[in-house]
PDB file of N, CA and C in Angstrom:
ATOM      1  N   UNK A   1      -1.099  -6.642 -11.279  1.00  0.00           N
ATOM      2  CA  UNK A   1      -0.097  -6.524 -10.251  1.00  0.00           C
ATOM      3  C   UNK A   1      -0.397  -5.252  -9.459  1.00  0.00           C
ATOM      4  N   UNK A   2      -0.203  -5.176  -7.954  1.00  0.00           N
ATOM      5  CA  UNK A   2      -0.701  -4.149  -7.577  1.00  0.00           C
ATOM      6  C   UNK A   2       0.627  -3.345  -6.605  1.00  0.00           C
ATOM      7  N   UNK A   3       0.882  -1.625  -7.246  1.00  0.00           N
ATOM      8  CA  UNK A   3       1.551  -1.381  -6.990  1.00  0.00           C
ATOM      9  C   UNK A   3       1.445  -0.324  -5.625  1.00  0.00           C
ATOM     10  N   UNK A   4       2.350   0.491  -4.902  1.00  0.00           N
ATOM     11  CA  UNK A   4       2.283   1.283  -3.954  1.00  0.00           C
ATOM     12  C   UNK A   4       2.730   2.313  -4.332  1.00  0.00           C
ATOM     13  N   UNK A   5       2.046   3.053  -3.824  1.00  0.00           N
ATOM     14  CA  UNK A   5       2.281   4.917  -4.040  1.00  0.00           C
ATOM     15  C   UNK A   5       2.039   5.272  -2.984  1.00  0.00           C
ATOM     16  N   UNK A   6       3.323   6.084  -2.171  1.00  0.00           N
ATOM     17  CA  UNK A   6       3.680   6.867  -1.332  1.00  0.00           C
ATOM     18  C   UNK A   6       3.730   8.302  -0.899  1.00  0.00           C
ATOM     19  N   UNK A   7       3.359   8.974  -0.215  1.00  0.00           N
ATOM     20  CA  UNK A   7       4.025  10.618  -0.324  1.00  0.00           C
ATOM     21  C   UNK A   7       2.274  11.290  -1.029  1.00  0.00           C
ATOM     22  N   UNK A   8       1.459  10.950  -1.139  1.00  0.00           N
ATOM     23  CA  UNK A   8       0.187  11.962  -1.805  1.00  0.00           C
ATOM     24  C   UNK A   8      -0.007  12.482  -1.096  1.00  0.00           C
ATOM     25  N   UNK A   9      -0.511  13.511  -1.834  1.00  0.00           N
ATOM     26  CA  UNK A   9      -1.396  14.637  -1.091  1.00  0.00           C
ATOM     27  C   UNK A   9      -2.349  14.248  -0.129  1.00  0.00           C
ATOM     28  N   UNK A  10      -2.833  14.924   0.906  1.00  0.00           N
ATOM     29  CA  UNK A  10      -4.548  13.799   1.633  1.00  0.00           C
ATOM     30  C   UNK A  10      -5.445  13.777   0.596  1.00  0.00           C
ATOM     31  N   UNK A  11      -5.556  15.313  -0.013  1.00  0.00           N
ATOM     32  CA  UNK A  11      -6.509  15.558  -0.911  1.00  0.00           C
ATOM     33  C   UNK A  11      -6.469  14.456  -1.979  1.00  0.00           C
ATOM     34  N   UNK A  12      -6.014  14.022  -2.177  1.00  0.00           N
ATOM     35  CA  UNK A  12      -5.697  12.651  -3.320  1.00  0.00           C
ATOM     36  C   UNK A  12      -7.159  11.643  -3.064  1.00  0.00           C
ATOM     37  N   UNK A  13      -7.730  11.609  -4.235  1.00  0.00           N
ATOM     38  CA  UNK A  13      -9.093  10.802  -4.150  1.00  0.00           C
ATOM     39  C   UNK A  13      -8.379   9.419  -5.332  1.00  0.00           C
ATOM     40  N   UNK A  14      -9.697   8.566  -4.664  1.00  0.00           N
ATOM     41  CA  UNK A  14      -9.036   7.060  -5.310  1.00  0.00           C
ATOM     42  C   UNK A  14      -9.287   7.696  -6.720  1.00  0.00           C
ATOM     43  N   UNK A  15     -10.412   8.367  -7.575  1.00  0.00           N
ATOM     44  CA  UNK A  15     -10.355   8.717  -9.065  1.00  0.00           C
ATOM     45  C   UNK A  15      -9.267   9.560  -9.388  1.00  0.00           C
ATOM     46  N   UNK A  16      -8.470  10.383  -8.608  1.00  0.00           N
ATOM     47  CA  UNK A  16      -7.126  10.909  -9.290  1.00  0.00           C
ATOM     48  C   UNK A  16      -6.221   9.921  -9.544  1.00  0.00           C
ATOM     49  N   UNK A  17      -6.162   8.660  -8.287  1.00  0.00           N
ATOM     50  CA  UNK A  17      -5.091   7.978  -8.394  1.00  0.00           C
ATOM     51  C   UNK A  17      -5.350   7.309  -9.967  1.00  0.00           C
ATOM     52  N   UNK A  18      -6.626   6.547 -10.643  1.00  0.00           N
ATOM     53  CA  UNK A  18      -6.881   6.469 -11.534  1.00  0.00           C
ATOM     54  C   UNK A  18      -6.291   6.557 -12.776  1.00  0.00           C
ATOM     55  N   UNK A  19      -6.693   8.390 -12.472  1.00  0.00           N
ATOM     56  CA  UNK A  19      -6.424   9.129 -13.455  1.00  0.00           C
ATOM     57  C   UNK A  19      -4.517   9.193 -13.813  1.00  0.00           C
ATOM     58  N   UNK A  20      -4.052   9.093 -12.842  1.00  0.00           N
ATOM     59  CA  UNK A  20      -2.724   9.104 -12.816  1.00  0.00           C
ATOM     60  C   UNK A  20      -1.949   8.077 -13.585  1.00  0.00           C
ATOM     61  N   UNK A  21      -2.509   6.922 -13.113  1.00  0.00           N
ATOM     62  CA  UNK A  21      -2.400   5.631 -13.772  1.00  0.00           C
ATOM     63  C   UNK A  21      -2.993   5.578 -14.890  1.00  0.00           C
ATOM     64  N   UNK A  22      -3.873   6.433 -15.595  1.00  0.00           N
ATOM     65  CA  UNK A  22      -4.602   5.874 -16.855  1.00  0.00           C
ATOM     66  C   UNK A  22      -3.641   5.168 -17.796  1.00  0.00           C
ATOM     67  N   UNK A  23      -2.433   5.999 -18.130  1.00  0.00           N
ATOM     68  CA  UNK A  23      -1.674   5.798 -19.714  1.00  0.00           C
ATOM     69  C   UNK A  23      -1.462   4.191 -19.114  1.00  0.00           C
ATOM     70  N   UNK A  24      -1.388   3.440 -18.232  1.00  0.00           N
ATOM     71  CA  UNK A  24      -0.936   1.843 -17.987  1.00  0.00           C
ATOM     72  C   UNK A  24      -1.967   1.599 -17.570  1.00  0.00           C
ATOM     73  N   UNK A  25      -2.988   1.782 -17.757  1.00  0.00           N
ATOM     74  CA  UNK A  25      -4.438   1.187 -17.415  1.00  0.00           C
ATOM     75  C   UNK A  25      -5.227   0.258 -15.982  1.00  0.00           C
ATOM     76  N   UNK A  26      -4.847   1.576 -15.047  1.00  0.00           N
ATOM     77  CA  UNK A  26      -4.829   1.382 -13.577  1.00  0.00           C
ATOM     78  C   UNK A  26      -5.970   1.192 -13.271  1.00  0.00           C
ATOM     79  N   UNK A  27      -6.336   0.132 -11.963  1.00  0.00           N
ATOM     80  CA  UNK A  27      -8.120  -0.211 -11.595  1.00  0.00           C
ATOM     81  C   UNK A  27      -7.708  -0.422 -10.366  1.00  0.00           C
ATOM     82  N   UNK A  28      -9.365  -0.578  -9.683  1.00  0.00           N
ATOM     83  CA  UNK A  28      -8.912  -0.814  -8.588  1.00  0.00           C
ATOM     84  C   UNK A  28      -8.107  -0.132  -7.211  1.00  0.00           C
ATOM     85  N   UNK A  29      -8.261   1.350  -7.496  1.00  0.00           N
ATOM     86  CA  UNK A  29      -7.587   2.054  -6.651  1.00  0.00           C
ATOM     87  C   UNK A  29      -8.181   2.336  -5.286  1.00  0.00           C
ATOM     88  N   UNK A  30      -7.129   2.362  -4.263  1.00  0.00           N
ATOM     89  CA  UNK A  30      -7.569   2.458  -3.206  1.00  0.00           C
ATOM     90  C   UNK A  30      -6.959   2.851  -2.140  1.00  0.00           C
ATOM     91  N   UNK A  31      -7.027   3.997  -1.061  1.00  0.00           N
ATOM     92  CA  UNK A  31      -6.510   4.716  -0.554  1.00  0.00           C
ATOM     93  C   UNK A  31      -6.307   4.306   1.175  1.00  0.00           C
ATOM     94  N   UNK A  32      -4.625   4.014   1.766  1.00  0.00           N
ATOM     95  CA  UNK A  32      -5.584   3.801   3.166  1.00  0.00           C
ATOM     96  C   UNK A  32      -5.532   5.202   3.363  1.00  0.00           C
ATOM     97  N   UNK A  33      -6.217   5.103   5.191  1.00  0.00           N
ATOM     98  CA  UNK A  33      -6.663   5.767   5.939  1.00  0.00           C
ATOM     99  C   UNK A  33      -6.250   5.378   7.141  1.00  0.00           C
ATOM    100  N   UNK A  34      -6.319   6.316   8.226  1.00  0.00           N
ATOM    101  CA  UNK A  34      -6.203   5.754   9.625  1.00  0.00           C
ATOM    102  C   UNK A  34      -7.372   5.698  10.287  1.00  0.00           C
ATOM    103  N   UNK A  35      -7.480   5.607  11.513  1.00  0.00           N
ATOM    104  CA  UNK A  35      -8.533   5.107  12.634  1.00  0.00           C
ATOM    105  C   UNK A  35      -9.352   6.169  12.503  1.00  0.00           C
ATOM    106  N   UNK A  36      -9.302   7.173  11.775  1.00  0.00           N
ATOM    107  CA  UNK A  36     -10.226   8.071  12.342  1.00  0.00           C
ATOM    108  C   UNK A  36     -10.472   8.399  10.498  1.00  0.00           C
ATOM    109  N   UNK A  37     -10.340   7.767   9.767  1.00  0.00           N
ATOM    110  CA  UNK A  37     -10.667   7.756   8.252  1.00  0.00           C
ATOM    111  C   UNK A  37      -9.857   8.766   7.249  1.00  0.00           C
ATOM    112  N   UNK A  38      -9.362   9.385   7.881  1.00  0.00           N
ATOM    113  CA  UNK A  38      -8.379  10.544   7.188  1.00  0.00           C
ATOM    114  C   UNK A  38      -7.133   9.766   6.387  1.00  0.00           C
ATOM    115  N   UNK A  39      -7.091  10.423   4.976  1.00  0.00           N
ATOM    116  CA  UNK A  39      -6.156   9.644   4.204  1.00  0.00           C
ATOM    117  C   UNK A  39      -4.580  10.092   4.897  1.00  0.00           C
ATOM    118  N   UNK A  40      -4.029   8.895   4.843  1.00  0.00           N
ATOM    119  CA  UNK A  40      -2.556   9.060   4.922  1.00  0.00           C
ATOM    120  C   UNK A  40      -1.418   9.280   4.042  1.00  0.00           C
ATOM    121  N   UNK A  41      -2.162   9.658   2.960  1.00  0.00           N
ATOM    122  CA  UNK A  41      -1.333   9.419   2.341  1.00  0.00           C
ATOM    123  C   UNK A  41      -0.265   8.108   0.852  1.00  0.00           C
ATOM    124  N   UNK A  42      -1.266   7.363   1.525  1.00  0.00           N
ATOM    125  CA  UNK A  42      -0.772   5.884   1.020  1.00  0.00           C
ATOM    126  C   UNK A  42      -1.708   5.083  -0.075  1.00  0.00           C
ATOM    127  N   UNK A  43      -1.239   5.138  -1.229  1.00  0.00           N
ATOM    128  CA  UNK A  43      -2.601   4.095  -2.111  1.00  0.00           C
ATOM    129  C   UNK A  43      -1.769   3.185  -2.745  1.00  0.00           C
ATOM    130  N   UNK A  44      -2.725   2.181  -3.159  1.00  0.00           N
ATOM    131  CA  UNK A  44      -2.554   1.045  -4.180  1.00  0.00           C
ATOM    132  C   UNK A  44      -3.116   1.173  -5.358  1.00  0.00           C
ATOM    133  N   UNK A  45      -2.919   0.714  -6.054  1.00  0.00           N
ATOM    134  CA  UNK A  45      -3.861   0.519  -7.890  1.00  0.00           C
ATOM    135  C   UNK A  45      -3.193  -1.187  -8.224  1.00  0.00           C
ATOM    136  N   UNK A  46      -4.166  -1.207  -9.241  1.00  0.00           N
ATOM    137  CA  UNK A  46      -3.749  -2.720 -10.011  1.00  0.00           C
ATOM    138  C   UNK A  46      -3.600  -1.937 -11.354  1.00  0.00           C
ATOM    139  N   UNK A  47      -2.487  -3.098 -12.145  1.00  0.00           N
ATOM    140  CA  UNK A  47      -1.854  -2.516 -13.361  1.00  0.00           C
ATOM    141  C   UNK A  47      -1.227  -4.076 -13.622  1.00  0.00           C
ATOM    142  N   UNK A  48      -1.692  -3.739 -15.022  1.00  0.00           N
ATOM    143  CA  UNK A  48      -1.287  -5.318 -15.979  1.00  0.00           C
ATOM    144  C   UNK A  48      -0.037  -5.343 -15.749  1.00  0.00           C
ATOM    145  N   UNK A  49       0.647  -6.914 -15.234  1.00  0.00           N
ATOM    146  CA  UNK A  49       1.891  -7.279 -15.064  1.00  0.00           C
ATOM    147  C   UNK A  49       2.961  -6.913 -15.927  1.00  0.00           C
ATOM    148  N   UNK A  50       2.411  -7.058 -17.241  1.00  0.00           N
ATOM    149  CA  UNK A  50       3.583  -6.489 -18.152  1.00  0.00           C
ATOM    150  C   UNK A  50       3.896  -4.854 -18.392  1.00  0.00           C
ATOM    151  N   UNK A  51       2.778  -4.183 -17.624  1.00  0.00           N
ATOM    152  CA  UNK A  51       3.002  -2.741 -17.844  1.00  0.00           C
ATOM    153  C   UNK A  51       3.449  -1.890 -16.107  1.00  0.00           C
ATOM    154  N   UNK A  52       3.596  -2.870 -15.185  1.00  0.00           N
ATOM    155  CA  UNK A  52       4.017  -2.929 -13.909  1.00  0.00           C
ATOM    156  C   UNK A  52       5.010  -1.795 -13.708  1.00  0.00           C
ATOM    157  N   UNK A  53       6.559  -2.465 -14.258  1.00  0.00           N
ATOM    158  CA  UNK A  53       7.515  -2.065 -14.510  1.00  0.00           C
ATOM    159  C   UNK A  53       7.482  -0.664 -14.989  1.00  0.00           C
ATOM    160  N   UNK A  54       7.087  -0.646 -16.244  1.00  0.00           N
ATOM    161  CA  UNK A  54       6.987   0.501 -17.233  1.00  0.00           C
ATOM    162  C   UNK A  54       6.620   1.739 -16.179  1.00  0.00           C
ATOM    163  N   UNK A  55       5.281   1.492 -15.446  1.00  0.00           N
ATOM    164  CA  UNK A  55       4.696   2.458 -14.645  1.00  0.00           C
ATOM    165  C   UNK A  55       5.404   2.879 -13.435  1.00  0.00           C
ATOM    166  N   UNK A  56       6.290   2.126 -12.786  1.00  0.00           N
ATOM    167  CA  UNK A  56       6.756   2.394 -11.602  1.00  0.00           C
ATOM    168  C   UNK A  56       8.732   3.141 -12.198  1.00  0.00           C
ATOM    169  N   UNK A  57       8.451   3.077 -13.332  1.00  0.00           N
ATOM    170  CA  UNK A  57       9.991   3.310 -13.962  1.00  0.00           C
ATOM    171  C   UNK A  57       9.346   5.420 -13.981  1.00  0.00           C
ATOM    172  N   UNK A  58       8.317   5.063 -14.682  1.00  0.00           N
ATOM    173  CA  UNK A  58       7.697   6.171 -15.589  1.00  0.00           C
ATOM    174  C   UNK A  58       7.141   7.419 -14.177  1.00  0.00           C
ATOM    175  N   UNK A  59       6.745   7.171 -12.907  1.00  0.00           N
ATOM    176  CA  UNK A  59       5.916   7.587 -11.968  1.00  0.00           C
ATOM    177  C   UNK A  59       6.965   7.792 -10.687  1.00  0.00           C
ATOM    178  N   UNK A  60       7.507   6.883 -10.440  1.00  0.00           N
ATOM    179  CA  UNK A  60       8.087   6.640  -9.232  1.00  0.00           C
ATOM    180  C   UNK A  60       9.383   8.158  -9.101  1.00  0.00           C
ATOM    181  N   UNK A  61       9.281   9.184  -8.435  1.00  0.00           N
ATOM    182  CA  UNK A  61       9.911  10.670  -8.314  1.00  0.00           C
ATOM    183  C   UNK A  61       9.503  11.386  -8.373  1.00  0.00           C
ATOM    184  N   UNK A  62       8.486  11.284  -9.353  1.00  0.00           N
ATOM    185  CA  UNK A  62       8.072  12.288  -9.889  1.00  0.00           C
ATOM    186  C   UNK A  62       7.310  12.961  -9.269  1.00  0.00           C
ATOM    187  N   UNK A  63       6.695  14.309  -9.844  1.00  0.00           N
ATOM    188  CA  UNK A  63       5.873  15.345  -8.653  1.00  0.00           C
ATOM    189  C   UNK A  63       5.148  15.096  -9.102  1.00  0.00           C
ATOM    190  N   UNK A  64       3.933  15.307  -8.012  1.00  0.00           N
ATOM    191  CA  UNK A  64       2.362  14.892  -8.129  1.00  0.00           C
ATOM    192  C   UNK A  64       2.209  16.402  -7.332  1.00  0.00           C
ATOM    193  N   UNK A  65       1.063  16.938  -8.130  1.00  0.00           N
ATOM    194  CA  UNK A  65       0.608  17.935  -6.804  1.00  0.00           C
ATOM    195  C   UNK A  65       1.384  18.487  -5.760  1.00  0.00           C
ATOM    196  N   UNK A  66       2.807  19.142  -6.581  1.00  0.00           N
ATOM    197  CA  UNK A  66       3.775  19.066  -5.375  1.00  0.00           C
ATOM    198  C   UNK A  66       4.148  18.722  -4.166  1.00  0.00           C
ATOM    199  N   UNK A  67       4.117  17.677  -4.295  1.00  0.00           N
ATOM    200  CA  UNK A  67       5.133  16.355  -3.563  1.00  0.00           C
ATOM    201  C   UNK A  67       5.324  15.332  -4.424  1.00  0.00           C
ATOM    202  N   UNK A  68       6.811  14.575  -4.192  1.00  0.00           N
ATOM    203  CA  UNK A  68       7.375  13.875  -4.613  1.00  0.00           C
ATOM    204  C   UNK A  68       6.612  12.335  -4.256  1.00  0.00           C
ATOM    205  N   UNK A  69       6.236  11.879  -5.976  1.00  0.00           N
ATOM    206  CA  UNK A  69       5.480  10.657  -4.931  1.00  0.00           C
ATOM    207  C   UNK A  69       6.422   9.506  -5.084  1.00  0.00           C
ATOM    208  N   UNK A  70       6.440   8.178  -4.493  1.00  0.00           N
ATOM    209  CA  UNK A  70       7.022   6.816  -4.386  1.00  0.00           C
ATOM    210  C   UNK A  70       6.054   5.925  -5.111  1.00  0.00           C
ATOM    211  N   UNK A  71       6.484   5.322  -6.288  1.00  0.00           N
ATOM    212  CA  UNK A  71       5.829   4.050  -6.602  1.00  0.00           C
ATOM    213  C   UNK A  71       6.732   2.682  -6.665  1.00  0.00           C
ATOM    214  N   UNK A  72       6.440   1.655  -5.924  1.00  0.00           N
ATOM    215  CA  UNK A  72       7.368   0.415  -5.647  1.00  0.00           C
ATOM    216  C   UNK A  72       5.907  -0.592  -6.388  1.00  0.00           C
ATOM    217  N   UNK A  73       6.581  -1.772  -6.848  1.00  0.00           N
ATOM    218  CA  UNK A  73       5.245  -2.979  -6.233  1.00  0.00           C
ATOM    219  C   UNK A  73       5.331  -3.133  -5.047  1.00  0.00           C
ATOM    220  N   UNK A  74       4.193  -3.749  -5.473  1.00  0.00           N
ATOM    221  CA  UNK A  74       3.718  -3.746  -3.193  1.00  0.00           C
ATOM    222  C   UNK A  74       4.108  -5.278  -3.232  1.00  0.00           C
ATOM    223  N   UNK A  75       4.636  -5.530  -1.812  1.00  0.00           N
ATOM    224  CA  UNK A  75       4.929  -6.859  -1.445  1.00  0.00           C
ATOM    225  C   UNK A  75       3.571  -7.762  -0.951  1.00  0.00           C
ATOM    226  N   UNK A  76       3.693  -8.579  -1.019  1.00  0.00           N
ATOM    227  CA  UNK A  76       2.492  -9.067  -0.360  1.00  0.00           C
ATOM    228  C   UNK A  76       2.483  -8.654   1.654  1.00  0.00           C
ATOM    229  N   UNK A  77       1.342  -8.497   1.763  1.00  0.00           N
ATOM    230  CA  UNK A  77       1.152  -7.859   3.483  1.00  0.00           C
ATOM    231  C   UNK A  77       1.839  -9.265   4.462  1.00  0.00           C
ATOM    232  N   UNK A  78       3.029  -9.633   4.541  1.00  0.00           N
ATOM    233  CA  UNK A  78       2.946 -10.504   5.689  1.00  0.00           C
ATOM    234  C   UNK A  78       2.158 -10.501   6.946  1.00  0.00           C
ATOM    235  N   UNK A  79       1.608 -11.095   7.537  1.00  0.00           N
ATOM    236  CA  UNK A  79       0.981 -11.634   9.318  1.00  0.00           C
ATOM    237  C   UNK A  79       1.858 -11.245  10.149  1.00  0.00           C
ATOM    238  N   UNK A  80       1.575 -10.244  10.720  1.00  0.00           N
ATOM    239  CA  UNK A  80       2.506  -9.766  12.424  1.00  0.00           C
ATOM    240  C   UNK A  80       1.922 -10.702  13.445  1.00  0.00           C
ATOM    241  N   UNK A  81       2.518 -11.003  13.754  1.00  0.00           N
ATOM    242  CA  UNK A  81       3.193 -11.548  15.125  1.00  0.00           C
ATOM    243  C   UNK A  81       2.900 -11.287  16.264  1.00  0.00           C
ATOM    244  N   UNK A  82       1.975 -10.472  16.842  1.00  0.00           N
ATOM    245  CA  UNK A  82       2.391 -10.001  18.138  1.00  0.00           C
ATOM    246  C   UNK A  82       3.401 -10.796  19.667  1.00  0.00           C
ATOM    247  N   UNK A  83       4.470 -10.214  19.598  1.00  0.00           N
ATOM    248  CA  UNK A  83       5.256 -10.583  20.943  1.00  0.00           C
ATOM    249  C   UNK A  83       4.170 -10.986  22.414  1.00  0.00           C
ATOM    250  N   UNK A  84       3.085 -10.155  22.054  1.00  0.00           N
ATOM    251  CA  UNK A  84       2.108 -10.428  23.806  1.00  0.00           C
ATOM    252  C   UNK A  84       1.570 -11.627  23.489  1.00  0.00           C
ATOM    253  N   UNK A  85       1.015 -12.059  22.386  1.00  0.00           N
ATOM    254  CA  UNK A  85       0.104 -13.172  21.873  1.00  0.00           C
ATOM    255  C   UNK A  85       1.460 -14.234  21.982  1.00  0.00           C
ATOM    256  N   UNK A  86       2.408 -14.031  21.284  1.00  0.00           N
ATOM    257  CA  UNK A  86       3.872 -14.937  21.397  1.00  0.00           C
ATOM    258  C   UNK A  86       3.567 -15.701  22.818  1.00  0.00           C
ATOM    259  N   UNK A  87       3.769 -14.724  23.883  1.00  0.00           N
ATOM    260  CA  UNK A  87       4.305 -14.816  25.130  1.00  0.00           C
ATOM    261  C   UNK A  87       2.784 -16.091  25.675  1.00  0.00           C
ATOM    262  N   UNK A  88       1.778 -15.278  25.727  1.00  0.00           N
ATOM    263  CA  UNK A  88       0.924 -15.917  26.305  1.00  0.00           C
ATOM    264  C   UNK A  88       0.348 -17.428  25.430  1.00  0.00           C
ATOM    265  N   UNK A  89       0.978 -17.410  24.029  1.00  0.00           N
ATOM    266  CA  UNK A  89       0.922 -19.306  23.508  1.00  0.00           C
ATOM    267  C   UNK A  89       1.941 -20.111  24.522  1.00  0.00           C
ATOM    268  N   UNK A  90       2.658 -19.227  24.997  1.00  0.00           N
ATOM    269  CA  UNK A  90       3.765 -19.662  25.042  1.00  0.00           C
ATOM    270  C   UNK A  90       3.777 -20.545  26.740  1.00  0.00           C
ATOM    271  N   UNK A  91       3.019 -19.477  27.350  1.00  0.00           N
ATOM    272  CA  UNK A  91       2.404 -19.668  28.395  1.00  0.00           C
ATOM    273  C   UNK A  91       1.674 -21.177  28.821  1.00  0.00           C
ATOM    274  N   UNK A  92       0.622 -20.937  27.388  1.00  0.00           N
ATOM    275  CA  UNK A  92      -0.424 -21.995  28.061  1.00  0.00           C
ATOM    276  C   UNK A  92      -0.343 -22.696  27.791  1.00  0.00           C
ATOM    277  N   UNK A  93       0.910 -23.355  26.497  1.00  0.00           N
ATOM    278  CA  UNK A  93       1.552 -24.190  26.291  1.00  0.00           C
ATOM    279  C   UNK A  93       2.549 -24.835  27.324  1.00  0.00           C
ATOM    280  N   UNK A  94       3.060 -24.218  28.006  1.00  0.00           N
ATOM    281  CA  UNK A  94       3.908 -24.954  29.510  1.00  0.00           C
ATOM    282  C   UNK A  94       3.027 -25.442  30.233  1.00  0.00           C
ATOM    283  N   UNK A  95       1.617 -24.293  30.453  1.00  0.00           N
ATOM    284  CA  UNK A  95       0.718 -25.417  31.149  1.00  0.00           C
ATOM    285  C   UNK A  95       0.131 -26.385  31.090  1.00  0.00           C
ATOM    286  N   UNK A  96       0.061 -26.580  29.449  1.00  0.00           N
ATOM    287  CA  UNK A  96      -0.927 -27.618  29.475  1.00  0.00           C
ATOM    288  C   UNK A  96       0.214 -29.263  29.601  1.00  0.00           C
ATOM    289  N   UNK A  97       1.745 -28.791  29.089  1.00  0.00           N
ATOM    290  CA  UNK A  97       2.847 -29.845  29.514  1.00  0.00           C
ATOM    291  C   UNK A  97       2.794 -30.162  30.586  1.00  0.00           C
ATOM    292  N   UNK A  98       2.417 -29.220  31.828  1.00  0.00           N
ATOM    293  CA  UNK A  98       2.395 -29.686  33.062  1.00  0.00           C
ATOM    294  C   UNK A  98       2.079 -31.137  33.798  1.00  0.00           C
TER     295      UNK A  98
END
């Protein structure tokens, strides 16, 4: 199950996040970044379903490297929408009714 962690340090490398996660046996870690590659702040890890809970009970407030970090499960990423792309189906769909 793969959870979200909020609030890190930049300095935060995917092997700390790891390390953080070891005692629930975290893999798979991975940090975004923005457009210009600089961490934001934001990672994921995978963690066995049944130890999910446990970890986000056990992690989630707590200080990391002074700051307070956030651990939730992550939802799955829904598909945005864009309103301009909306508009212009929307468009060439009247025309082609024409």
């Amino acid at each position: 199950m793969r959870l979200y962690v909020r609030n890190l340090p930049y300095s935060t490398t995917e092997a700390d996040l790891l390390q953080l996660f070891d005692d629930w046996a975290g893999k798979d870690a991975y940090l975004a970044t923005n457009a210009d590659g600089r961490p934001i702040g934001i990672g994921f890890i995978e963690v066995e379903e049944v130890v999910a809970d446990i970890a986000v009970d056990a992690l989630h407030g707590r200080e990391y490297r002074g700051r307070r970090i956030y651990v939730r499960i992550a939802r799955k990423q829904r598909k945005r929408f864009d309103q301009r792309e909306k508009a212009v189906s929307v468009a060439a769909l009247t025309r082609e009714t024409r």
